[in-house]
C-alpha atoms as a PDB file:
ATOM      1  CA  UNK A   1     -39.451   4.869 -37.848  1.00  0.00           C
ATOM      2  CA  UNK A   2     -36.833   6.570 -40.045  1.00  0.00           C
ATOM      3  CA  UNK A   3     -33.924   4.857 -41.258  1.00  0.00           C
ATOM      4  CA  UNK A   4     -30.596   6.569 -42.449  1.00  0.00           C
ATOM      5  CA  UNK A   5     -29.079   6.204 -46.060  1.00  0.00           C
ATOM      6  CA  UNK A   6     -25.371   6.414 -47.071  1.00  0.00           C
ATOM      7  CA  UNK A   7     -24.745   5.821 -50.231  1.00  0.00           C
ATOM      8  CA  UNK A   8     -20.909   6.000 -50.792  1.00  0.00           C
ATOM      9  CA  UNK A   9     -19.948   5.678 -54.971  1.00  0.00           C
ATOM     10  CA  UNK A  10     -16.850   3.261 -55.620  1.00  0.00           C
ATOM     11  CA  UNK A  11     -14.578   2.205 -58.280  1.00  0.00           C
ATOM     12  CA  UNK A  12     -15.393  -1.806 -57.979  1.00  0.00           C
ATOM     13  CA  UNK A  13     -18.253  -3.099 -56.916  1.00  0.00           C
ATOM     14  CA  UNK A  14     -17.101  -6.765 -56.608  1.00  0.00           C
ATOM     15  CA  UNK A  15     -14.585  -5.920 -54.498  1.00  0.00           C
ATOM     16  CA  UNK A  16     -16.866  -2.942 -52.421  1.00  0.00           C
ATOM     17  CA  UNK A  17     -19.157  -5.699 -51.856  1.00  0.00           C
ATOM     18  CA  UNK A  18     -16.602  -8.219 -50.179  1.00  0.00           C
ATOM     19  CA  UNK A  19     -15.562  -5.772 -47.882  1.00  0.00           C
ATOM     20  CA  UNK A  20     -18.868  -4.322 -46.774  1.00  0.00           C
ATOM     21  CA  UNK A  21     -19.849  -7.410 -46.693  1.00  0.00           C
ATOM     22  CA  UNK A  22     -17.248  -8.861 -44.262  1.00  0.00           C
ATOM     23  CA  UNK A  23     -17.787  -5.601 -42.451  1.00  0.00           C
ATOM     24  CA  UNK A  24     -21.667  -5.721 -41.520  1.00  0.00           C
ATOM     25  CA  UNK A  25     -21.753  -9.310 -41.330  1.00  0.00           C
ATOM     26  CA  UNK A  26     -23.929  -9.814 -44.289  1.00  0.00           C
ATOM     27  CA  UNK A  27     -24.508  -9.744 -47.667  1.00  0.00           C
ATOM     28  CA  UNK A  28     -26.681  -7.029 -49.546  1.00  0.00           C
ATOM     29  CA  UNK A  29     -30.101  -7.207 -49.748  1.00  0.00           C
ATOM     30  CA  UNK A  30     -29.872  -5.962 -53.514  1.00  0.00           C
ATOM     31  CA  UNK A  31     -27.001  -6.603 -55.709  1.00  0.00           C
ATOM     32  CA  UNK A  32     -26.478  -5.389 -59.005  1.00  0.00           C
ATOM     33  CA  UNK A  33     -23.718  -5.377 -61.819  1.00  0.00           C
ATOM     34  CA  UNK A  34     -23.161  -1.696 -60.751  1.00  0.00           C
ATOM     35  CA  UNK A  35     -25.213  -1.489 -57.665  1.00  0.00           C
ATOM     36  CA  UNK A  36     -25.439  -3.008 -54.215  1.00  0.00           C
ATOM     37  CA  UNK A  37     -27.795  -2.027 -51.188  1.00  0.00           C
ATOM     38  CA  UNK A  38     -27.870  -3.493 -47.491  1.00  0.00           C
ATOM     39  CA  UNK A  39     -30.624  -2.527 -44.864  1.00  0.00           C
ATOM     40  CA  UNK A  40     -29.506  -2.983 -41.715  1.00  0.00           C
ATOM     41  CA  UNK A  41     -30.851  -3.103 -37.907  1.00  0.00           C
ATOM     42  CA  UNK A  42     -27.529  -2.627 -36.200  1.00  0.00           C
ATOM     43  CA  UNK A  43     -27.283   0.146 -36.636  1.00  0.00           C
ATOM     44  CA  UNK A  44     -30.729   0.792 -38.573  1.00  0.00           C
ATOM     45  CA  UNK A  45     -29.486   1.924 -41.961  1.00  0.00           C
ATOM     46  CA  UNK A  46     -29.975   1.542 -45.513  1.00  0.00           C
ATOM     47  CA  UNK A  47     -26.299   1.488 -46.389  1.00  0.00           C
ATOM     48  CA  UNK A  48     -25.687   1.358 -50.696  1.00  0.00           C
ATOM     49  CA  UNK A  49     -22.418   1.755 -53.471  1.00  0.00           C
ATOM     50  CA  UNK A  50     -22.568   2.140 -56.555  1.00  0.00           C
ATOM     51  CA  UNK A  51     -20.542   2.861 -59.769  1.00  0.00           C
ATOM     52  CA  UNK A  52     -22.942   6.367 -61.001  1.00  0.00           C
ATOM     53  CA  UNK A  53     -21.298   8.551 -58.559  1.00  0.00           C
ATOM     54  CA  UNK A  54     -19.555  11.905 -60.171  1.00  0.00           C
ATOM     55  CA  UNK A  55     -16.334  11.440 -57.449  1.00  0.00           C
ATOM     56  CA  UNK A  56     -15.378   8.062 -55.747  1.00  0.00           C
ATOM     57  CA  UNK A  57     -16.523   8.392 -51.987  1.00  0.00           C
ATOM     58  CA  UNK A  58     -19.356   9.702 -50.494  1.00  0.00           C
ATOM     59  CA  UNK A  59     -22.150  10.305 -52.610  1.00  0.00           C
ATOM     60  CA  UNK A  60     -24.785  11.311 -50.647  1.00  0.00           C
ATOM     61  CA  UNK A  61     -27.152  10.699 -47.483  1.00  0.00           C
ATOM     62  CA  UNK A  62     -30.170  10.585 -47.094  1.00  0.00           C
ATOM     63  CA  UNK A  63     -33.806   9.648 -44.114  1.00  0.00           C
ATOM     64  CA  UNK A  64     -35.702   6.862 -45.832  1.00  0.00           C
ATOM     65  CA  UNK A  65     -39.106   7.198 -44.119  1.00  0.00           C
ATOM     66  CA  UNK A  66     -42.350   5.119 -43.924  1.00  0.00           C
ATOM     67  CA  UNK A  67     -44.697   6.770 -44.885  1.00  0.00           C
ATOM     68  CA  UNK A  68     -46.003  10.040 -46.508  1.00  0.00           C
ATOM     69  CA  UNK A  69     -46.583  11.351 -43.165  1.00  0.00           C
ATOM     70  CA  UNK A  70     -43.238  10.710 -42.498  1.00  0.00           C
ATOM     71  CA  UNK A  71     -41.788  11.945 -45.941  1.00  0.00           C
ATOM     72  CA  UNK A  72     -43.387  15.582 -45.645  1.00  0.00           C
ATOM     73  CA  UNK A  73     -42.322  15.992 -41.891  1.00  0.00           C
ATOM     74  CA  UNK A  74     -38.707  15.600 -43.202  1.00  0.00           C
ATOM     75  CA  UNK A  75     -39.194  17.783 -45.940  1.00  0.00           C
ATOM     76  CA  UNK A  76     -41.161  20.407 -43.514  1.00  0.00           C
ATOM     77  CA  UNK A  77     -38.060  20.207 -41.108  1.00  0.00           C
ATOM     78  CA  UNK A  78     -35.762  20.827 -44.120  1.00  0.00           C
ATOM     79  CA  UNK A  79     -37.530  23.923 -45.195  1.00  0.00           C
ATOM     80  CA  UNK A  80     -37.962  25.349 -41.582  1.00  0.00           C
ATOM     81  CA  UNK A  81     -34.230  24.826 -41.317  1.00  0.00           C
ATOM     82  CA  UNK A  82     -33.873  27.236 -43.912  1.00  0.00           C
ATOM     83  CA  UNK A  83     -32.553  24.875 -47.240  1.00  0.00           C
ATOM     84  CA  UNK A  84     -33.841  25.526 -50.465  1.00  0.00           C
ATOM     85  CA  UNK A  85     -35.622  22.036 -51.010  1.00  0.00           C
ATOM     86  CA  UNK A  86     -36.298  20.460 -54.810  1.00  0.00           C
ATOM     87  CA  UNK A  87     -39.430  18.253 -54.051  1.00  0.00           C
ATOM     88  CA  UNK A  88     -38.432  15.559 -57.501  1.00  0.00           C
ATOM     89  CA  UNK A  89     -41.685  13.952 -56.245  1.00  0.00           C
ATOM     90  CA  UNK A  90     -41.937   9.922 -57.823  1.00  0.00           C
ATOM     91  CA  UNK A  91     -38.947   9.084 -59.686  1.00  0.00           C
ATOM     92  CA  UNK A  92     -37.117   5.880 -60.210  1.00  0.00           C
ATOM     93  CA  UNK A  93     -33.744   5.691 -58.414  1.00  0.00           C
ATOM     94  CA  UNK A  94     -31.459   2.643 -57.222  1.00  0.00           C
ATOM     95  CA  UNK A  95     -33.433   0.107 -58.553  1.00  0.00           C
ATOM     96  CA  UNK A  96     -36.303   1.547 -56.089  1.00  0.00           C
ATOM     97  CA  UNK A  97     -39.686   3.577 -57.036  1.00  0.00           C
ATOM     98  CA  UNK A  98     -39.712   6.418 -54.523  1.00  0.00           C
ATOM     99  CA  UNK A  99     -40.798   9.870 -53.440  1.00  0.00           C
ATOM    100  CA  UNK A 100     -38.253  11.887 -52.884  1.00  0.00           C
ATOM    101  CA  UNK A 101     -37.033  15.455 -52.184  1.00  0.00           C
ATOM    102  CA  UNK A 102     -33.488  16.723 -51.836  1.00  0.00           C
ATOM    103  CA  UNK A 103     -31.483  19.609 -50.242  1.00  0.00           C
ATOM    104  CA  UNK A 104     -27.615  20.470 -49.722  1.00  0.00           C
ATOM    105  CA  UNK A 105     -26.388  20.950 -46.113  1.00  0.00           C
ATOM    106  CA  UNK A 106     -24.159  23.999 -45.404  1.00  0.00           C
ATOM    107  CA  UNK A 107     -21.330  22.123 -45.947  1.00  0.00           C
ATOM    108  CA  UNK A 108     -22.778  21.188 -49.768  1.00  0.00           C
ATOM    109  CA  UNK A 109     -23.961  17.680 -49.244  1.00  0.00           C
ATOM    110  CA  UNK A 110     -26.835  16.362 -50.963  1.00  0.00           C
ATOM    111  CA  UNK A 111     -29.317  14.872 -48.531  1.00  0.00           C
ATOM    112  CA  UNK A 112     -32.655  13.298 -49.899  1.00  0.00           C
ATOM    113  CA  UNK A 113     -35.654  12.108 -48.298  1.00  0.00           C
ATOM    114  CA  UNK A 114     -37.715  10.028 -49.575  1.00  0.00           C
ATOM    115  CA  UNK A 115     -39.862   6.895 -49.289  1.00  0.00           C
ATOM    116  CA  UNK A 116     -39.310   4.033 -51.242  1.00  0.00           C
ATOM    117  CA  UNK A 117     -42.860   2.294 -52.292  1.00  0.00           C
ATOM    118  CA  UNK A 118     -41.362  -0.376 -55.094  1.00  0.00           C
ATOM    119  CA  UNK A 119     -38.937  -2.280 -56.696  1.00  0.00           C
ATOM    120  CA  UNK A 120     -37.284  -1.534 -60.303  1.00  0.00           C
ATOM    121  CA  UNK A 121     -35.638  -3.598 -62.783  1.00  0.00           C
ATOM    122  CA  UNK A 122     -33.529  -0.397 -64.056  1.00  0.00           C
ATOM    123  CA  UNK A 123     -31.228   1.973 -61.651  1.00  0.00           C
ATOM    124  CA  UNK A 124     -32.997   5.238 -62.825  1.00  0.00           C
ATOM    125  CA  UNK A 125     -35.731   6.448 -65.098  1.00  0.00           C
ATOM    126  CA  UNK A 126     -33.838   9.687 -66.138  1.00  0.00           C
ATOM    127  CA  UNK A 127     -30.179  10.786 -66.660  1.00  0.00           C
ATOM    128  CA  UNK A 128     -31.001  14.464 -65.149  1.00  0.00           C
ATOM    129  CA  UNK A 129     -32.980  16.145 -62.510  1.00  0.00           C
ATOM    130  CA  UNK A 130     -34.783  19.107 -63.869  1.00  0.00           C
ATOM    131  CA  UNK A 131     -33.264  21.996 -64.561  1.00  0.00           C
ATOM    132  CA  UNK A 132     -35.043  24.029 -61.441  1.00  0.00           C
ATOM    133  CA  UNK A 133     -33.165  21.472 -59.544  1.00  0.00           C
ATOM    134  CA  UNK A 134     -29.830  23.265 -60.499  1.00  0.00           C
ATOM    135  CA  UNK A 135     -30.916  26.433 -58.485  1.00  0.00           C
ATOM    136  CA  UNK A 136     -31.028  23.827 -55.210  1.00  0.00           C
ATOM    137  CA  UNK A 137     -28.425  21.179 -56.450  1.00  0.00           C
ATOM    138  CA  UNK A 138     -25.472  22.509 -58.001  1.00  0.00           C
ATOM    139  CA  UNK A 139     -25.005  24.058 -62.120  1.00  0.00           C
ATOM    140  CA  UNK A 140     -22.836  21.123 -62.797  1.00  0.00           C
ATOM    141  CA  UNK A 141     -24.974  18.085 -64.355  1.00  0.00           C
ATOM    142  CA  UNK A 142     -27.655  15.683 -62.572  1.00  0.00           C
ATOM    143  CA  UNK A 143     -27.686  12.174 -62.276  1.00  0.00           C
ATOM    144  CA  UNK A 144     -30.221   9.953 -61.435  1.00  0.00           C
ATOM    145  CA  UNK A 145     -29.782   9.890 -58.050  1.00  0.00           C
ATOM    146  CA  UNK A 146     -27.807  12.660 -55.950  1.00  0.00           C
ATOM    147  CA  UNK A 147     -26.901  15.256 -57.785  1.00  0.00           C
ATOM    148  CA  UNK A 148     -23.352  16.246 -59.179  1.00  0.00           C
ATOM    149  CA  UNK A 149     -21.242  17.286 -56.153  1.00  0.00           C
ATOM    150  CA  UNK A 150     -19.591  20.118 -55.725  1.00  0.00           C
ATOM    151  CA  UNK A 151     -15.890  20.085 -55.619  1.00  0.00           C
ATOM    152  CA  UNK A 152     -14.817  20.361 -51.972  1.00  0.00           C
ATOM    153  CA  UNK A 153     -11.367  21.066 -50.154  1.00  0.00           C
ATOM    154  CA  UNK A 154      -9.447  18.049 -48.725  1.00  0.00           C
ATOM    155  CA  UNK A 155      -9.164  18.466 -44.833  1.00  0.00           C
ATOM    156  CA  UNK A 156      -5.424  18.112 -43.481  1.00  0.00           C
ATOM    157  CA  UNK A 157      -6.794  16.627 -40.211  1.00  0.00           C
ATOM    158  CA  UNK A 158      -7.460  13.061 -41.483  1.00  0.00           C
ATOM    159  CA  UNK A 159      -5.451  12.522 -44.625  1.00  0.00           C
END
């Protein structure tokens, strides 16, 4: 069974965690000086902040899958749908050891996929995707885990 991912970068994570906290009715699962992560049933999502972001708000989303079955159905689907996919393959990420792959959506949203298979005392093993990943991704910089964003227009509909 997959599981979404939001991961949503914020200015104080004390603070951040109180509310989403409060919010969801629990505390995170993982909580870190600059890093928190809850994985929840109701709805069934693995819901993270954190302070690495390259613009306060949402950083990314992502399918968290099971297994490698599972993993290279979601990438399949994101190929047949017609994105450019950057397969990082095992990486270190959010405190996690994962497979992962990552696409942006029309819209310029970086999605991942990827399936988590470990724990890690540090939040990444690298400060940069590769460089092919900038053809996918974006040209501004990488981080560890989604890449840089691409600036996007405000919407007047909701403020």
């Amino acid at each position: 069974m997959k599981r979404l991912h939001v991961n949503v970068a914020v200015n104080d994570i004390a603070e951040s965690v109180r509310f989403y906290s409060v919010l969801f009715g629990a505390g995170p699962v993982v909580q870190e000086s600059d890093y928190a992560k809850w994985m929840l049933e109701d709805p069934r999502v693995n819901f993270a902040i954190s302070t690495h972001g390259t613009i306060r708000g949402l950083d990314h989303l992502g399918i968290q899958v099971e297994d490698k079955a599972e993993l290279e159905a979601v990438s399949g689907a994101l190929k047949a749908a017609g994105a450019a996919v950057f397969d990082q393959g095992e990486t270190t990420c959010c405190y996690a050891k994962s497979d992962k792959a990552w696409v942006r959506d029309p819209q310029g949203i970086a999605w991942e996929t990827f399936l988590t298979h470990g724990r890690s005392t540090t939040y990444g093993d690298s400060a940069a995707l590769p460089a092919a990943a900038s053809v996918v991704m974006s040209d501004a910089a990488q981080s560890c885990c989604a890449p840089a964003a691409d600036p996007q227009p405000k919407s007047a509909c909701c403020g």
